[in-house]
C-alpha atoms as a PDB file:
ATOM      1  CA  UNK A   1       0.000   0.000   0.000  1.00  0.00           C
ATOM      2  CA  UNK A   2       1.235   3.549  -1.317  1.00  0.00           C
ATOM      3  CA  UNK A   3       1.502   5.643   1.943  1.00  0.00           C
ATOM      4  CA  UNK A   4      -1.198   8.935   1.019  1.00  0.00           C
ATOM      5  CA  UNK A   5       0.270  12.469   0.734  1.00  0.00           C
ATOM      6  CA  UNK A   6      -0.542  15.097   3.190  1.00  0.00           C
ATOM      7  CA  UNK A   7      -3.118  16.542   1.613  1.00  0.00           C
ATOM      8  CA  UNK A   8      -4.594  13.215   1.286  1.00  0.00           C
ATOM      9  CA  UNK A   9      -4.219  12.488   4.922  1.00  0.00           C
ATOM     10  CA  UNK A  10      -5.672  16.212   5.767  1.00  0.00           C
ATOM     11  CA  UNK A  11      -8.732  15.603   3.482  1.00  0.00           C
ATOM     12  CA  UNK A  12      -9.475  11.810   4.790  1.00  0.00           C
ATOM     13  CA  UNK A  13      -9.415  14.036   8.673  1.00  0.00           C
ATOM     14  CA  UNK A  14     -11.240  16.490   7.402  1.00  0.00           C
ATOM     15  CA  UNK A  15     -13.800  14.444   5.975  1.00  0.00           C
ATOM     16  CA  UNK A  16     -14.194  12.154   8.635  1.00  0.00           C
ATOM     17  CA  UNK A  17     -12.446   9.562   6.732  1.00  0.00           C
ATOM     18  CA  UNK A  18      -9.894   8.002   9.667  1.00  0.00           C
ATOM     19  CA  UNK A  19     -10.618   5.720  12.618  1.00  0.00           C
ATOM     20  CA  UNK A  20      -8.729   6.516  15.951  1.00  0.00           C
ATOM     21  CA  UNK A  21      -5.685   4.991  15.470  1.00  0.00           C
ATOM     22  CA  UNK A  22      -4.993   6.510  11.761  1.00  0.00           C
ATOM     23  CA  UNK A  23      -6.072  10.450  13.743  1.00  0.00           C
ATOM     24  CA  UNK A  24      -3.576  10.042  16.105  1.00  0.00           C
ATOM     25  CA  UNK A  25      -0.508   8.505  13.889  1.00  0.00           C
ATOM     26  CA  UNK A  26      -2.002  11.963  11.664  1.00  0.00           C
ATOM     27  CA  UNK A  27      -1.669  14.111  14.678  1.00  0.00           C
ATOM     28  CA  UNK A  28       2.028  12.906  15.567  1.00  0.00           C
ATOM     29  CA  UNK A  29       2.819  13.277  12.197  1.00  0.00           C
ATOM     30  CA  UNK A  30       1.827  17.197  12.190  1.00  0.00           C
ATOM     31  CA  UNK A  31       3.643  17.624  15.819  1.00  0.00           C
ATOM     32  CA  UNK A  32       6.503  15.818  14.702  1.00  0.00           C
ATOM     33  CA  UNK A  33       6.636  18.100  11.927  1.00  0.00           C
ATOM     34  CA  UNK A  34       5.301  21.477  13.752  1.00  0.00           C
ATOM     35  CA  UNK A  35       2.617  21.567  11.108  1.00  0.00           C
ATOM     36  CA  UNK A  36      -0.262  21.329  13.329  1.00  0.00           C
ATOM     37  CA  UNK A  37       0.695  24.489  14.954  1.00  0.00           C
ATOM     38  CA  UNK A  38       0.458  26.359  11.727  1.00  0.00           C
ATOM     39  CA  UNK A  39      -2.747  25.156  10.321  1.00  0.00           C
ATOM     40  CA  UNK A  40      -5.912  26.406  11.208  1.00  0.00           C
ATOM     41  CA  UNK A  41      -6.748  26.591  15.197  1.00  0.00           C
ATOM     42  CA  UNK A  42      -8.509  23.058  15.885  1.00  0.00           C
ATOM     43  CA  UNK A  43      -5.462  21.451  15.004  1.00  0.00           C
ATOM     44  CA  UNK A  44      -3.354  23.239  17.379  1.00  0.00           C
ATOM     45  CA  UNK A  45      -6.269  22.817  19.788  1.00  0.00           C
ATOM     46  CA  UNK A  46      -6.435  18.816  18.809  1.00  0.00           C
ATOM     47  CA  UNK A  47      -2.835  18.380  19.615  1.00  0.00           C
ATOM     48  CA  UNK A  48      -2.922  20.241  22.540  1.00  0.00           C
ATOM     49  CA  UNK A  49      -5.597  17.606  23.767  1.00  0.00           C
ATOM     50  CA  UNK A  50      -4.142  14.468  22.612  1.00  0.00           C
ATOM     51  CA  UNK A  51      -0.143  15.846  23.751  1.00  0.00           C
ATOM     52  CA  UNK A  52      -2.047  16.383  27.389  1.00  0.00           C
ATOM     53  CA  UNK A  53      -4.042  12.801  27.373  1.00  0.00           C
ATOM     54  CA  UNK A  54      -0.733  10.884  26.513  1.00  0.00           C
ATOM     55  CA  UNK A  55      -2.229   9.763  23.263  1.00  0.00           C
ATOM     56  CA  UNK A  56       0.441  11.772  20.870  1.00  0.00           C
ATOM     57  CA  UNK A  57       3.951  12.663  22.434  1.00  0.00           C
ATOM     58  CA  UNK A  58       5.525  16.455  22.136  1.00  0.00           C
ATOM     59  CA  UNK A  59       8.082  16.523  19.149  1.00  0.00           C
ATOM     60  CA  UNK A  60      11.366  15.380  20.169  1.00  0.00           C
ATOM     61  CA  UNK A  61      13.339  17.957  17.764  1.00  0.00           C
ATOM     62  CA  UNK A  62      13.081  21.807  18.335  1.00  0.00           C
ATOM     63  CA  UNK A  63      11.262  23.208  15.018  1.00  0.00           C
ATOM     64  CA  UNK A  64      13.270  25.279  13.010  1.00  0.00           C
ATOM     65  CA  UNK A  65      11.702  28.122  11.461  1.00  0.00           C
ATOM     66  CA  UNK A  66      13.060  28.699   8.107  1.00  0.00           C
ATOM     67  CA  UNK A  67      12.674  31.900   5.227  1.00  0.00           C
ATOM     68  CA  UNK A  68      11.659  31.306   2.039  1.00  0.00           C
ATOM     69  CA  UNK A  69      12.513  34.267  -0.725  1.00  0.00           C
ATOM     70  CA  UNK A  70       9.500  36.005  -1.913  1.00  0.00           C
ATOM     71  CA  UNK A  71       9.990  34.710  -5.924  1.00  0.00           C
ATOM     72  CA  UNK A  72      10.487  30.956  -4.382  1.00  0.00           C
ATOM     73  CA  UNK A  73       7.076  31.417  -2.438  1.00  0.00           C
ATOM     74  CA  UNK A  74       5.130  33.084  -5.371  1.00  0.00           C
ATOM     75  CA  UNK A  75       7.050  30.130  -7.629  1.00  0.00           C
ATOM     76  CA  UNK A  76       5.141  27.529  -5.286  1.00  0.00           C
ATOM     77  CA  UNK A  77       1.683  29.327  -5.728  1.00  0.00           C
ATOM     78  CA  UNK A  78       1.516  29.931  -9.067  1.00  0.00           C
ATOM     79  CA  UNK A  79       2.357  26.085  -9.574  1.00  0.00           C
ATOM     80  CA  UNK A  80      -0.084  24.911  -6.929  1.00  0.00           C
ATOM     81  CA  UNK A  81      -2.854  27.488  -8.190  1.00  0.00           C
ATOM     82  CA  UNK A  82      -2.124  25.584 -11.715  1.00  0.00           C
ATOM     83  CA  UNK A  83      -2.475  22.043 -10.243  1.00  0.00           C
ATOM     84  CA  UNK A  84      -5.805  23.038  -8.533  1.00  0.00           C
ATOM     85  CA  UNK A  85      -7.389  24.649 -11.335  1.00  0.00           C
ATOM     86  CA  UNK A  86      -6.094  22.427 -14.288  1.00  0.00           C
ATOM     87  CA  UNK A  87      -8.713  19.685 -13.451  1.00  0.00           C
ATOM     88  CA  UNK A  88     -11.375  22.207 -13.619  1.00  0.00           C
ATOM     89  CA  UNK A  89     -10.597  23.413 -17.043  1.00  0.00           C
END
């Protein structure tokens, strides 16, 4: 089995598309990472919960917050923008 993507993972959560077991390994995944603190609220919130009820463990590696150049970040838009809309077309 083909592990999913992120944004496979984050639409299966959002759509109420995981069983326990696959929310937490999601939710250790985006601590682990430092994602879930830079998403939306609930999933801050959601960590928060399941770091305090023993079910996910705090990140074991400081997160390192990194710059990306303006032309690099409008780069990854444009060519996200053009995935997203090229289906549609």
């Amino acid at each position: 089995m083909v592990d999913k993507t992120f944004i496979e993972k984050l639409g299966a959560y959002e759509n109420d598309e995981m069983d326990q077991d696959e929310i937490i390994k999601f939710f250790q995944e985006l601590v682990d990472d430092g994602i879930a603190w830079k998403l939306q609220g609930h999933y801050g919130r959601v960590a928060d919960v399941l770091i305090e009820s023993g079910l996910v463990k705090e990140a074991e590696q400081p997160f390192i917050e990194t710059t990306v150049e303006v032309g690099e970040v409008n780069l990854f838009c444009n060519t996200a923008k053009k995935d997203l809309t090229s289906e549609t077309e």
